[in-house]
C-alpha atoms as a PDB file:
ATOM      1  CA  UNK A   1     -32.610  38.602  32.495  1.00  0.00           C
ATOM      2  CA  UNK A   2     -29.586  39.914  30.999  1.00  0.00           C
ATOM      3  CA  UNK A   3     -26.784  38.762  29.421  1.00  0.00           C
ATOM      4  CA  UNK A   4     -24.351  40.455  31.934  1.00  0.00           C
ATOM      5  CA  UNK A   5     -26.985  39.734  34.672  1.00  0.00           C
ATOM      6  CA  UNK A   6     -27.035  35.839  33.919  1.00  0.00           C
ATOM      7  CA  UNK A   7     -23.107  35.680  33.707  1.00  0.00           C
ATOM      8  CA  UNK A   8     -23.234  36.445  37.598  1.00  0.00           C
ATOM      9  CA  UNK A   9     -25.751  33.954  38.382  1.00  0.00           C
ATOM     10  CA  UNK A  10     -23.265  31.248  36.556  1.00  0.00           C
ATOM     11  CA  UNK A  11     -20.235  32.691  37.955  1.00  0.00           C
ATOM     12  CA  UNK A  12     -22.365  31.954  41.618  1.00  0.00           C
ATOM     13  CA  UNK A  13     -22.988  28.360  40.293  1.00  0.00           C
ATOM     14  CA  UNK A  14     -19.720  27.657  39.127  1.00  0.00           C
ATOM     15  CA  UNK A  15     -17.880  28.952  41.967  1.00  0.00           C
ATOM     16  CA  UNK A  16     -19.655  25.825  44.293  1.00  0.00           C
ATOM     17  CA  UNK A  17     -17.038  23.868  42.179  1.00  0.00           C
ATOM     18  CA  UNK A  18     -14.317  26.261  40.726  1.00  0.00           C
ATOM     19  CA  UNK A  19     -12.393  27.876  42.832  1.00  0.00           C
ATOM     20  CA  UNK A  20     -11.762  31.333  41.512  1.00  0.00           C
ATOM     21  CA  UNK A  21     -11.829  34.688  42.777  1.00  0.00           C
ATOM     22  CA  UNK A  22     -14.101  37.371  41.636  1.00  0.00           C
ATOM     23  CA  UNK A  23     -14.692  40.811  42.198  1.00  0.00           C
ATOM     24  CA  UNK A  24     -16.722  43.606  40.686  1.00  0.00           C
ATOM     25  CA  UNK A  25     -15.340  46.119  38.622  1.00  0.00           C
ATOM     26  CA  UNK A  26     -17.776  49.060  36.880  1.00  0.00           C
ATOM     27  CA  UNK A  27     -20.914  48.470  35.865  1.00  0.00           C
ATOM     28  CA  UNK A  28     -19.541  45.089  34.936  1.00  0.00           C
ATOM     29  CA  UNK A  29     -19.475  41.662  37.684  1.00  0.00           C
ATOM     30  CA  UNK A  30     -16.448  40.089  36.394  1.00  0.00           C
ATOM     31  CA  UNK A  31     -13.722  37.877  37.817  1.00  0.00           C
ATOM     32  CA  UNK A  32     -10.651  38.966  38.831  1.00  0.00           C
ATOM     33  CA  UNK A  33      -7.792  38.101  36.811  1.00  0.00           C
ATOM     34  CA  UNK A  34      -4.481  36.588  38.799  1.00  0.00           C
ATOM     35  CA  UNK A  35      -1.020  37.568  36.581  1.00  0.00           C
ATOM     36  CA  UNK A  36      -2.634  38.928  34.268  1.00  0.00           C
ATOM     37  CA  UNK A  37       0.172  41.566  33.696  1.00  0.00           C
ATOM     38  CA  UNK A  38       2.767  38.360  33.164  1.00  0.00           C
ATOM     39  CA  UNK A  39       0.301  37.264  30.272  1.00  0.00           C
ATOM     40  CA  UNK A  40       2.083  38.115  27.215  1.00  0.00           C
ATOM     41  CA  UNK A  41       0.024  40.134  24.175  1.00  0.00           C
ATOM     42  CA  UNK A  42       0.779  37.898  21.255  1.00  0.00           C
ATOM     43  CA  UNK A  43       0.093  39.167  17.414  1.00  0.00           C
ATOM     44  CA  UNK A  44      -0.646  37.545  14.743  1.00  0.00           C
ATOM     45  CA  UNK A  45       2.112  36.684  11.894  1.00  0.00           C
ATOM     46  CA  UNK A  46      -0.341  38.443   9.326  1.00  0.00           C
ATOM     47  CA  UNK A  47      -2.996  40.956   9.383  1.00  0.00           C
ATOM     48  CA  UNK A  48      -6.397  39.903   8.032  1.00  0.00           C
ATOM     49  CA  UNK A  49      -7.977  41.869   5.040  1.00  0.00           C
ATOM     50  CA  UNK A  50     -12.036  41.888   5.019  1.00  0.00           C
ATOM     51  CA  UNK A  51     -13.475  42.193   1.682  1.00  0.00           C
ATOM     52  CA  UNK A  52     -15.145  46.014   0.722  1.00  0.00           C
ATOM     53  CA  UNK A  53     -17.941  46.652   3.237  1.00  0.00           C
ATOM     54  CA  UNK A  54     -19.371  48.212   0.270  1.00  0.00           C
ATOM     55  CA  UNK A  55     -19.652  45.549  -2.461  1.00  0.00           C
ATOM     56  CA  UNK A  56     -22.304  44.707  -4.463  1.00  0.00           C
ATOM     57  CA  UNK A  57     -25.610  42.861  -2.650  1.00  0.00           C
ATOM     58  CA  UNK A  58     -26.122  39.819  -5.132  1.00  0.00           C
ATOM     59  CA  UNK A  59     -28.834  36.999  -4.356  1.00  0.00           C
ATOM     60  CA  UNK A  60     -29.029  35.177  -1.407  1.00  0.00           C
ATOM     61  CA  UNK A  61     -26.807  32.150   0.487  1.00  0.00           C
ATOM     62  CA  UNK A  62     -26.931  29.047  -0.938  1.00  0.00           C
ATOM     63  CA  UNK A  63     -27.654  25.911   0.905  1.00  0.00           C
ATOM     64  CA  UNK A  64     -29.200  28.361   3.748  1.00  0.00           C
ATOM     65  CA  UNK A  65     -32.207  26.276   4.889  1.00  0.00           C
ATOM     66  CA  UNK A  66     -35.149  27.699   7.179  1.00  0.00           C
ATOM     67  CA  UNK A  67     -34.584  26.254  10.342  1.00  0.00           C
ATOM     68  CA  UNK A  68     -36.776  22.781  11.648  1.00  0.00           C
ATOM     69  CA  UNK A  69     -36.957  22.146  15.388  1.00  0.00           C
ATOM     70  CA  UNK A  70     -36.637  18.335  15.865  1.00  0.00           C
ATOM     71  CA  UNK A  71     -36.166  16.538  19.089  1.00  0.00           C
ATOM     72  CA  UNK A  72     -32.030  16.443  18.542  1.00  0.00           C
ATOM     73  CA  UNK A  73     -31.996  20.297  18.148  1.00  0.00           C
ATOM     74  CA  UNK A  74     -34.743  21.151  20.730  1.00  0.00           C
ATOM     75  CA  UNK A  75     -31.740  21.243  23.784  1.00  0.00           C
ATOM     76  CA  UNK A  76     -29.644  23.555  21.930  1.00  0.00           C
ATOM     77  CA  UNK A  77     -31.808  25.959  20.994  1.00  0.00           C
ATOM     78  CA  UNK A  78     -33.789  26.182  24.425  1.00  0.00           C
ATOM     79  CA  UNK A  79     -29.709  26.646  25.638  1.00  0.00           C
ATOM     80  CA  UNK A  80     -29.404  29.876  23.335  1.00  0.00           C
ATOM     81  CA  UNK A  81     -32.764  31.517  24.812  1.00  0.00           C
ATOM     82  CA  UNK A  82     -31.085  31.142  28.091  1.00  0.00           C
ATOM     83  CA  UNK A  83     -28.618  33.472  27.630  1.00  0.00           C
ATOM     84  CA  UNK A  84     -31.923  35.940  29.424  1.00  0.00           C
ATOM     85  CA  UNK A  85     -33.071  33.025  32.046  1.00  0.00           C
ATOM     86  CA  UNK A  86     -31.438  31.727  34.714  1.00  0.00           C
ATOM     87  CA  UNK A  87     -31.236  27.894  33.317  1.00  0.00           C
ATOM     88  CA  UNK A  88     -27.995  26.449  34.530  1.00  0.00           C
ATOM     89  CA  UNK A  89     -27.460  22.612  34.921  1.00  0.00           C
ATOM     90  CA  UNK A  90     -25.219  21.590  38.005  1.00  0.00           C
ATOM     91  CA  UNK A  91     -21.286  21.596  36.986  1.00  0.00           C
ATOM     92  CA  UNK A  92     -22.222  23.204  33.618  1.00  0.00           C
ATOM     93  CA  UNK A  93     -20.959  27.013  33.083  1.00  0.00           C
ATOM     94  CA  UNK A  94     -22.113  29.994  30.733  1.00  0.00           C
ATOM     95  CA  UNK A  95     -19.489  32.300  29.689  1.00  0.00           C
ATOM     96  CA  UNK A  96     -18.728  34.404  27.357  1.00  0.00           C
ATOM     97  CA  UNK A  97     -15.915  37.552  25.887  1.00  0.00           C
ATOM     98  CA  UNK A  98     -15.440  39.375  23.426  1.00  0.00           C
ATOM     99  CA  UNK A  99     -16.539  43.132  22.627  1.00  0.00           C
ATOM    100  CA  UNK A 100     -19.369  44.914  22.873  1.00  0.00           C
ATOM    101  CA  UNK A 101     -20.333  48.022  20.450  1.00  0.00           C
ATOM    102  CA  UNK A 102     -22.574  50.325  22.681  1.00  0.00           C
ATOM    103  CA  UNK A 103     -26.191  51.474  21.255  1.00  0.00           C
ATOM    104  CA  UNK A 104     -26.072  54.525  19.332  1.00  0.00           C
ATOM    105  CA  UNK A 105     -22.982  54.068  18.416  1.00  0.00           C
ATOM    106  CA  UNK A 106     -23.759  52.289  14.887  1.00  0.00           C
ATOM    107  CA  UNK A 107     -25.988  51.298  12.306  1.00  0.00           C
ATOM    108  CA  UNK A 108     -24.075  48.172  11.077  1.00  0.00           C
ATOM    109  CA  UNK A 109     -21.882  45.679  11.986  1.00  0.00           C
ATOM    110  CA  UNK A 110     -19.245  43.312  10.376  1.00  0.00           C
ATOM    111  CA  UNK A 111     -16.482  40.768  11.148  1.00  0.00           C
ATOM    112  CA  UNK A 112     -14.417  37.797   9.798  1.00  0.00           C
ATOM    113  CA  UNK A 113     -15.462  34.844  11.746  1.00  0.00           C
ATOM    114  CA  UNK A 114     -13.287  31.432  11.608  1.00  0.00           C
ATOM    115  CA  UNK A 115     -14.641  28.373  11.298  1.00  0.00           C
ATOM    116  CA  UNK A 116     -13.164  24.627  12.344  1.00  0.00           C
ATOM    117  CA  UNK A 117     -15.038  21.958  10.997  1.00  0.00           C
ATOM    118  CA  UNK A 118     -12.958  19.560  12.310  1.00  0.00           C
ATOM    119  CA  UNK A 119     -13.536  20.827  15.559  1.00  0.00           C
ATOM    120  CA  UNK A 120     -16.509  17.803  17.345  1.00  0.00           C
ATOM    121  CA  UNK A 121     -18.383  18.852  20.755  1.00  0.00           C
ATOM    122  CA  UNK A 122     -19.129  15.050  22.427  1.00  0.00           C
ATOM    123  CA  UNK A 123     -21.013  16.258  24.926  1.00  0.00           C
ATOM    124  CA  UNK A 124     -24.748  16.251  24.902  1.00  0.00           C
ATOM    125  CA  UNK A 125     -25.266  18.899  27.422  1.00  0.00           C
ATOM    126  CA  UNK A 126     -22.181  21.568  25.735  1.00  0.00           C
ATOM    127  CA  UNK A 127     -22.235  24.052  22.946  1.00  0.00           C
ATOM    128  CA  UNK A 128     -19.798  26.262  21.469  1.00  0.00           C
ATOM    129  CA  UNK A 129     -21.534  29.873  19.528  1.00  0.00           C
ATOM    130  CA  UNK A 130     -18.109  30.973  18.861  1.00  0.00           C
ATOM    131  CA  UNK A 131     -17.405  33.569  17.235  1.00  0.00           C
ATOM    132  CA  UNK A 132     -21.458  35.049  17.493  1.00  0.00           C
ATOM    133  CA  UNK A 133     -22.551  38.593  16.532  1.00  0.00           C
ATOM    134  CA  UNK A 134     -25.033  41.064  16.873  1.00  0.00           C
ATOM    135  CA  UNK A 135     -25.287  44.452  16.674  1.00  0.00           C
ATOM    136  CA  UNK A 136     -27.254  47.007  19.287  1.00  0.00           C
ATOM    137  CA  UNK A 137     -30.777  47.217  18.240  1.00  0.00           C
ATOM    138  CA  UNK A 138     -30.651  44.526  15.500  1.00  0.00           C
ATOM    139  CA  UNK A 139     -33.270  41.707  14.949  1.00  0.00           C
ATOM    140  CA  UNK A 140     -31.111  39.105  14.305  1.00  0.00           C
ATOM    141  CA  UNK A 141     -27.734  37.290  16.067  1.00  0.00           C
ATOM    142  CA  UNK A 142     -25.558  35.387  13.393  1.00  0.00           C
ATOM    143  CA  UNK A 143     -23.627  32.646  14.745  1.00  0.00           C
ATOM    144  CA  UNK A 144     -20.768  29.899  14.568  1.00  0.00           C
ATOM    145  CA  UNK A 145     -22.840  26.590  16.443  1.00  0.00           C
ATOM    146  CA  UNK A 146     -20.766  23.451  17.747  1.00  0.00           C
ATOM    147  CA  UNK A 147     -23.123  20.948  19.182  1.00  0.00           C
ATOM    148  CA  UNK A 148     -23.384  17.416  19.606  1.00  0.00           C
ATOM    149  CA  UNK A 149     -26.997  17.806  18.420  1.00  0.00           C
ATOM    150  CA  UNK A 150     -27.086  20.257  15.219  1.00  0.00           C
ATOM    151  CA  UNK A 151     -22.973  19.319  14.126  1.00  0.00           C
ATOM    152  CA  UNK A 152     -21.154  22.634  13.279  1.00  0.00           C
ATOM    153  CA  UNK A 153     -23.669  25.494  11.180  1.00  0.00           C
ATOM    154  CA  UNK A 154     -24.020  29.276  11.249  1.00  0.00           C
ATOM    155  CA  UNK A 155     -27.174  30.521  12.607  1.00  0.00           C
ATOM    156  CA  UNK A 156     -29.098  33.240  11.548  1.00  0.00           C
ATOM    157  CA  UNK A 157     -31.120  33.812  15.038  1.00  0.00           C
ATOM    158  CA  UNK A 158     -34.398  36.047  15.152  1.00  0.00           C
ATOM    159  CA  UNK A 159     -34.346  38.549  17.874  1.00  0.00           C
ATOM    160  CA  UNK A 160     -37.899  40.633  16.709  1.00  0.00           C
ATOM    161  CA  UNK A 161     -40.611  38.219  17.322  1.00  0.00           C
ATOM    162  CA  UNK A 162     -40.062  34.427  17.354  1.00  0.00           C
ATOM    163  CA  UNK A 163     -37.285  34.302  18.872  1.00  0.00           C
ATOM    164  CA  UNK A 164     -35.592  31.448  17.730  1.00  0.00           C
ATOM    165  CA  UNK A 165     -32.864  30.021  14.974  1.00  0.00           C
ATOM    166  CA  UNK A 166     -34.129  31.289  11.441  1.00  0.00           C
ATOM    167  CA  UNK A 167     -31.786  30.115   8.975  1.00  0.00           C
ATOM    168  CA  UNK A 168     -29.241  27.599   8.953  1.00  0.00           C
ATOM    169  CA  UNK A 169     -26.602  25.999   7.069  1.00  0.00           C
ATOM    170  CA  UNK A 170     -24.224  23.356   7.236  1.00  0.00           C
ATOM    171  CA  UNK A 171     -20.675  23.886   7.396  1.00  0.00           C
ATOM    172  CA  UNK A 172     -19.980  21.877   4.960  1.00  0.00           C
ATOM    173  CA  UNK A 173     -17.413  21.409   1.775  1.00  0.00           C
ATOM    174  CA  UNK A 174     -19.818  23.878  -0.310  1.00  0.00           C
ATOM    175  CA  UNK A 175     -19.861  26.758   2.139  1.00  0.00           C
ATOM    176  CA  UNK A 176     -15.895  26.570   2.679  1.00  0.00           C
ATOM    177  CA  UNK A 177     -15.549  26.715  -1.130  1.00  0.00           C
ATOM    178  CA  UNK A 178     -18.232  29.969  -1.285  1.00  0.00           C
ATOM    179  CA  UNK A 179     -18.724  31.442   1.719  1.00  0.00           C
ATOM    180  CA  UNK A 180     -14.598  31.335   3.380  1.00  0.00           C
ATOM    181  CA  UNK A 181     -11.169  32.295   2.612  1.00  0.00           C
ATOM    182  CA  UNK A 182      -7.616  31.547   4.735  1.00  0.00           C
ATOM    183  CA  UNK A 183      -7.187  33.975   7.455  1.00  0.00           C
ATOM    184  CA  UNK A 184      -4.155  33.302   9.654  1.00  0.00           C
ATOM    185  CA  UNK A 185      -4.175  29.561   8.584  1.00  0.00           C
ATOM    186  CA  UNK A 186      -7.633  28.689   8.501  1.00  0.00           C
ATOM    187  CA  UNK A 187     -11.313  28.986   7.187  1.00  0.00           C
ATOM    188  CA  UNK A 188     -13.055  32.156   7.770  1.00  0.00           C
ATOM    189  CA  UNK A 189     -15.994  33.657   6.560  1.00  0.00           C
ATOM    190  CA  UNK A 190     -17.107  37.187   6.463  1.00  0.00           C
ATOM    191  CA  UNK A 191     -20.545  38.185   8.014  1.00  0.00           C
ATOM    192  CA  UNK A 192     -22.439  42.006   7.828  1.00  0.00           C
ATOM    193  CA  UNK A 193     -25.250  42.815   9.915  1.00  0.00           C
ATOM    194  CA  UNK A 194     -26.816  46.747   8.348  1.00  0.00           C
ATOM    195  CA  UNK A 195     -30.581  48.305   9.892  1.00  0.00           C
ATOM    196  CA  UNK A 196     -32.158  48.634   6.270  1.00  0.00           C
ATOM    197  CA  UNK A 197     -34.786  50.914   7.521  1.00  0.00           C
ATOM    198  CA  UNK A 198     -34.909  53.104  10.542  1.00  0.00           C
ATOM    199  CA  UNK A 199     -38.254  53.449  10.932  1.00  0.00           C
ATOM    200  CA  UNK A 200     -39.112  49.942  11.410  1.00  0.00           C
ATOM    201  CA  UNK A 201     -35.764  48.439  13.137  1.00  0.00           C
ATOM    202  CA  UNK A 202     -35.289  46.402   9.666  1.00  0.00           C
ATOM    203  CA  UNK A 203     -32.535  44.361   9.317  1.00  0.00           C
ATOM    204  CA  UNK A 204     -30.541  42.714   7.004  1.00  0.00           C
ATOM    205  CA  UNK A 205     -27.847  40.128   7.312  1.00  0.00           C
ATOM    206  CA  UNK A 206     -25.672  38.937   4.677  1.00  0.00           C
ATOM    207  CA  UNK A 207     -22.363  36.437   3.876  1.00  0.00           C
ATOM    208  CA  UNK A 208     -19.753  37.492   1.269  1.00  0.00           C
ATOM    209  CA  UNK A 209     -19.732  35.064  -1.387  1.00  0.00           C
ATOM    210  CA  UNK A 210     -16.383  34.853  -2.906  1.00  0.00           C
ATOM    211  CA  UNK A 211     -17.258  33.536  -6.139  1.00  0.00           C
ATOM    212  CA  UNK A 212     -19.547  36.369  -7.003  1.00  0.00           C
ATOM    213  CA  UNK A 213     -17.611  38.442  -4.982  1.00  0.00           C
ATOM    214  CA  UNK A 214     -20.681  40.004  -3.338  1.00  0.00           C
ATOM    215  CA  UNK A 215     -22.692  39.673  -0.347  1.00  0.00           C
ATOM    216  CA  UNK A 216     -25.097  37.360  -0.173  1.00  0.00           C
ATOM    217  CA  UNK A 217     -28.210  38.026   1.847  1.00  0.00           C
ATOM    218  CA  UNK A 218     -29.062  35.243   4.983  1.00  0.00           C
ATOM    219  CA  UNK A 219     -31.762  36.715   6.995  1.00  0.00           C
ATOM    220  CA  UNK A 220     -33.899  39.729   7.037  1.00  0.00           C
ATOM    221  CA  UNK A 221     -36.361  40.933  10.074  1.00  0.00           C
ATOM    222  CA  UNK A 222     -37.993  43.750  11.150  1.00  0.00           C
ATOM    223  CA  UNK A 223     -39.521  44.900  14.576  1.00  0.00           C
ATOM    224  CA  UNK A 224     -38.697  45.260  18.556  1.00  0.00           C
ATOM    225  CA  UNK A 225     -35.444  43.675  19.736  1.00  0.00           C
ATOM    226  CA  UNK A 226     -36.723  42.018  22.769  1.00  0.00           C
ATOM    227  CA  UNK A 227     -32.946  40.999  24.301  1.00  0.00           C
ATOM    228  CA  UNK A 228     -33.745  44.386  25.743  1.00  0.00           C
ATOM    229  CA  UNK A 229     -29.869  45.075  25.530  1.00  0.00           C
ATOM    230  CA  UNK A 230     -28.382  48.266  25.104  1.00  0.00           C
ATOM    231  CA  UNK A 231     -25.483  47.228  23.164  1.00  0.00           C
ATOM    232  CA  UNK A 232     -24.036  44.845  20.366  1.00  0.00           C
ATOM    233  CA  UNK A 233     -21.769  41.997  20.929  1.00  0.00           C
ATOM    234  CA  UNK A 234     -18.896  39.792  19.113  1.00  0.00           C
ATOM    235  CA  UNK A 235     -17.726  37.839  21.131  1.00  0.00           C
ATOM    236  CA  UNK A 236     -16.425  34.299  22.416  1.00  0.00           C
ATOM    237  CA  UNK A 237     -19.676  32.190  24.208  1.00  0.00           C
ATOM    238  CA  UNK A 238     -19.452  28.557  25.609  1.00  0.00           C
ATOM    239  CA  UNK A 239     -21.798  26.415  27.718  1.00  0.00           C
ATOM    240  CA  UNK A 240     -19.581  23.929  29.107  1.00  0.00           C
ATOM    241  CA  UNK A 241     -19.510  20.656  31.060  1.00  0.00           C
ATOM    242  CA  UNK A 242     -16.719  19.895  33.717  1.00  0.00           C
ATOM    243  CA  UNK A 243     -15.235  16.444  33.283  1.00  0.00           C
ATOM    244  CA  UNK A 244     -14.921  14.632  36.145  1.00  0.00           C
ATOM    245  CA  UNK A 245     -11.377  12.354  34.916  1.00  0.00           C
ATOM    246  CA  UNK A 246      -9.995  16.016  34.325  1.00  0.00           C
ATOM    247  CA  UNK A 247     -11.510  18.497  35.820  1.00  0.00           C
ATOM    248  CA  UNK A 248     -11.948  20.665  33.130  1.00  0.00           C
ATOM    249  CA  UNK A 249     -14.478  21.466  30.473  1.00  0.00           C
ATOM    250  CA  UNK A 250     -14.770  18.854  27.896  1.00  0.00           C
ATOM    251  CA  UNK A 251     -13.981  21.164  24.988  1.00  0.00           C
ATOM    252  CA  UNK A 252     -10.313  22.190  27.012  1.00  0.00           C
ATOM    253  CA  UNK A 253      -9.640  18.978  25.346  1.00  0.00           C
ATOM    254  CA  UNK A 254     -11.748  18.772  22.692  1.00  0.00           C
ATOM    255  CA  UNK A 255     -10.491  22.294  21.508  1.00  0.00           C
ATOM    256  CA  UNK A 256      -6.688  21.714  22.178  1.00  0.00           C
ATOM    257  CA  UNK A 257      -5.584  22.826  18.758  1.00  0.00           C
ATOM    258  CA  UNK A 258      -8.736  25.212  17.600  1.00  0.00           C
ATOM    259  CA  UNK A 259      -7.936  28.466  17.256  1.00  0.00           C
ATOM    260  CA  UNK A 260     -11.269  30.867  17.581  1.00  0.00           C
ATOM    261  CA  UNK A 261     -11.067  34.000  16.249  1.00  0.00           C
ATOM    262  CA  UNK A 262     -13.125  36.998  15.219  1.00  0.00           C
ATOM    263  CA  UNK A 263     -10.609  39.812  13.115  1.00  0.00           C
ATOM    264  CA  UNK A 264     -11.800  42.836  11.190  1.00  0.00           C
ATOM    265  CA  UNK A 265     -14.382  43.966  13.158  1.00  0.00           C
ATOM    266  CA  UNK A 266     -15.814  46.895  11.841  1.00  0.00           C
ATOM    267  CA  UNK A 267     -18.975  49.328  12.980  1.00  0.00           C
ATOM    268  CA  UNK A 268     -20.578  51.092  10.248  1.00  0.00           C
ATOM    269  CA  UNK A 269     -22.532  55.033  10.988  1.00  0.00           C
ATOM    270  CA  UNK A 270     -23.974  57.243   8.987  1.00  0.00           C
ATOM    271  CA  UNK A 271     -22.931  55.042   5.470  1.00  0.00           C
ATOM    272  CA  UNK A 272     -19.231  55.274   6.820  1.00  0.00           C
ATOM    273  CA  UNK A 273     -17.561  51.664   7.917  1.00  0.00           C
ATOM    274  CA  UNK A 274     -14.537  52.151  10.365  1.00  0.00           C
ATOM    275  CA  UNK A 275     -12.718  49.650  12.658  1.00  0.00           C
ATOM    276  CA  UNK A 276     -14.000  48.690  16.424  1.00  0.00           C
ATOM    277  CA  UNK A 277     -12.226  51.287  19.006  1.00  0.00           C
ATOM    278  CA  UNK A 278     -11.932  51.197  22.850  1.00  0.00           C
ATOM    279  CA  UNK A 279     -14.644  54.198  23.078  1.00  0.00           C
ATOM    280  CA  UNK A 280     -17.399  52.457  21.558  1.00  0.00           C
ATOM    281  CA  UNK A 281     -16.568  48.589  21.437  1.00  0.00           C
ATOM    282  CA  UNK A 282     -15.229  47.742  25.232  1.00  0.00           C
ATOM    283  CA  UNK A 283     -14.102  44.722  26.372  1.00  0.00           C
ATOM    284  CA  UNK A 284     -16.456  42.667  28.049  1.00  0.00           C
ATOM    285  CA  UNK A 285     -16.418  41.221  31.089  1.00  0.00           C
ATOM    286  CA  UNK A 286     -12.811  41.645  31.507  1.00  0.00           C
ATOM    287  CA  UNK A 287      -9.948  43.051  29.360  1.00  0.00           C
ATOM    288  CA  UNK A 288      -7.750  40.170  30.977  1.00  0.00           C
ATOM    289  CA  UNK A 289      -9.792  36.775  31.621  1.00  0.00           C
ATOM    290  CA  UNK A 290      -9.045  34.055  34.165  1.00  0.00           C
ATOM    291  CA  UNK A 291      -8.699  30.743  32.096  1.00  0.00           C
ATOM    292  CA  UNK A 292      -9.971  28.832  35.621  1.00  0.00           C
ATOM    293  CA  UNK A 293     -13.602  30.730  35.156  1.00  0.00           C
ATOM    294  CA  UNK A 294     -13.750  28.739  31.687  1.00  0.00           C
ATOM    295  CA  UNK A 295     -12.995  25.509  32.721  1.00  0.00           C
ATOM    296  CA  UNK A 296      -9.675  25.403  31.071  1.00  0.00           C
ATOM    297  CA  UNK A 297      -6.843  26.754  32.917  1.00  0.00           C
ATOM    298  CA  UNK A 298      -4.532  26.359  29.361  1.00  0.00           C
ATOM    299  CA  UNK A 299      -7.336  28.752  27.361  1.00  0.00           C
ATOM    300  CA  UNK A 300      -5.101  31.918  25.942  1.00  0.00           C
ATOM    301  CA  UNK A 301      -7.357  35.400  25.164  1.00  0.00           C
ATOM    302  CA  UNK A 302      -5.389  37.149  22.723  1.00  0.00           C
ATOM    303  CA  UNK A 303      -6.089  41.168  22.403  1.00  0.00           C
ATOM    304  CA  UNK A 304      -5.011  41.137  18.558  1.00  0.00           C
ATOM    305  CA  UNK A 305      -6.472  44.442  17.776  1.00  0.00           C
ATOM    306  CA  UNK A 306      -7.482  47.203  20.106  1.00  0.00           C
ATOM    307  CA  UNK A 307     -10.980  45.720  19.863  1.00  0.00           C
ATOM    308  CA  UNK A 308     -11.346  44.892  16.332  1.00  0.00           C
ATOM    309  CA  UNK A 309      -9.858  41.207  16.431  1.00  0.00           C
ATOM    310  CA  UNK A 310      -9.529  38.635  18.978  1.00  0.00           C
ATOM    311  CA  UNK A 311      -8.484  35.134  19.204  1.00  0.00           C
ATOM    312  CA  UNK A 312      -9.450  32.488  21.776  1.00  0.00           C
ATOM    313  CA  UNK A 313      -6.482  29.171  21.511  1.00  0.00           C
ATOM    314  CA  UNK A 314      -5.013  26.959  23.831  1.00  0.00           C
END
């Protein structure tokens, strides 16, 4: 099942207990958005500057740790395969925006991803993979996680053959001092995803190290990507629990002053690294969300960029 296909199974679900309105548009189900013309575009104060797509490849990350399925991280793992089953629990939503480069239209794929450590998901059943990439084709998904049952890492997750989290690491005091910078106020670390070899689908993904000023490499794989998608993603994803005292997702509240954002996105063809456009990096499922289809009518989706940066805030 696809991504897009198991978004309209939740939608169904959710709607037994959110009222919202939805409608299909394109090739796309997605909800319909009510005043979505009032919602103002807000910028940014400053415009964020990714480091050169081109620097020098130099070792590999530190503190990156092959990752060990235990009993506390079973749940959240079995919750990322889902995104291609239909596995929804009762009053618990999957959603997800962002953009999405189409196949064919690139051979690499990079972005400055912020990070919130402070930022605690209580409960057991929720997780935040915000912001996550991947692009078209590629063996491998790298992702911000916020779980009650892993803490806060980025995940290097295998898409060619055991599908599964590959490499993790904490994010911890050590990889804000290496792997981030300040972007708009807070933490943020850069992430490139290249295809290595044509041939054999090989992939490489790598963090930019700012104290060797180089990319580091995370995770290489090679072989089939069996998502079966036809196109890339970088997006905003939560699986979220409605409280019953409010009646909104737990993180509406846990996430009242996190800012999520995803800037200098950037698709890279033929050697050459340009920024995410409307023609080959659409908006997906909407261009305009409804907040209620989240779980938190307050949520704000900020178009900071044509589609080369976004930010999800309250």
């Amino acid at each position: 099942m696809t991504r897009r296909m198991l978004l309209a199974s939740v939608v169904l679900v959710a709607c037994t207990t959110v009222p919202v309105t939805a409608a299909a548009s394109g090739p796309v189900t997605g909800p319909a958005v009510a005043g979505a013309a009032a919602r103002p575009r807000t910028r940014p104060q400053t415009r964020p500057e990714a480091p050169d797509p081109n620097a020098p490849k130099l070792g590999r990350v530190e503190g990156a740790r092959t990752f060990t399925p235990t009993s506390r991280n079973a749940e959240a793992v079995e919750k990322f395969r889902a995104l291609h089953r239909a596995r929804v629990q009762r009053e618990q939503i999957h959603h997800f925006w962002g953009v999405e480069p189409a196949a064919g239209t690139h051979d690499g794929l990079m972005a400055t991803h912020s990070v919130t450590p402070g930022y605690k998901v209580s409960n057991n059943a929720d997780y935040t993979y915000t912001p996550t990439i991947k692009a078209a084709g590629s063996c491998m998904e790298i992702t911000t996680v916020y779980s009650k049952a892993v803490g806060n890492e980025v995940w290097a997750w295998s898409w060619c053959g055991n599908d599964g989290p590959a490499k993790e690491i904490k994010m911890d005091a050590d990889f804000l001092q290496t792997y981030t910078t300040t972007v708009n106020g807070q933490p943020a670390y850069n992430v490139q995803l290249v295809q290595t070899n044509a041939s054999q689908n090989a992939w490489s993904a790598y963090l930019y190290n700012y104290k060797t000023k180089a990319w580091s490499l995370f995770f290489s794989k090679s072989g089939t990507d069996s998502s079966k998608l036809t196109y890339g993603w970088d997006i905003f994803e939560i699986y979220a629990t409605r409280n019953p005292s409010t009646n909104t997702a737990y993180y509406c509240t846990e996430a009242k002053n996190v800012v999520f954002e995803s800037s200098s996105i950037q698709l890279r063809k033929n050697g050459a690294w340009r920024a995410a456009s409307p023609s080959d990096s659409p908006w997906q499922p909407t261009a305009t969300p409804n907040p209620q289809d989240y779980l938190c009518p307050s949520l704000k989706f900020v178009r900071a960029g044509e589609t080369d940066h976004w930010i999800v805030r309250q």
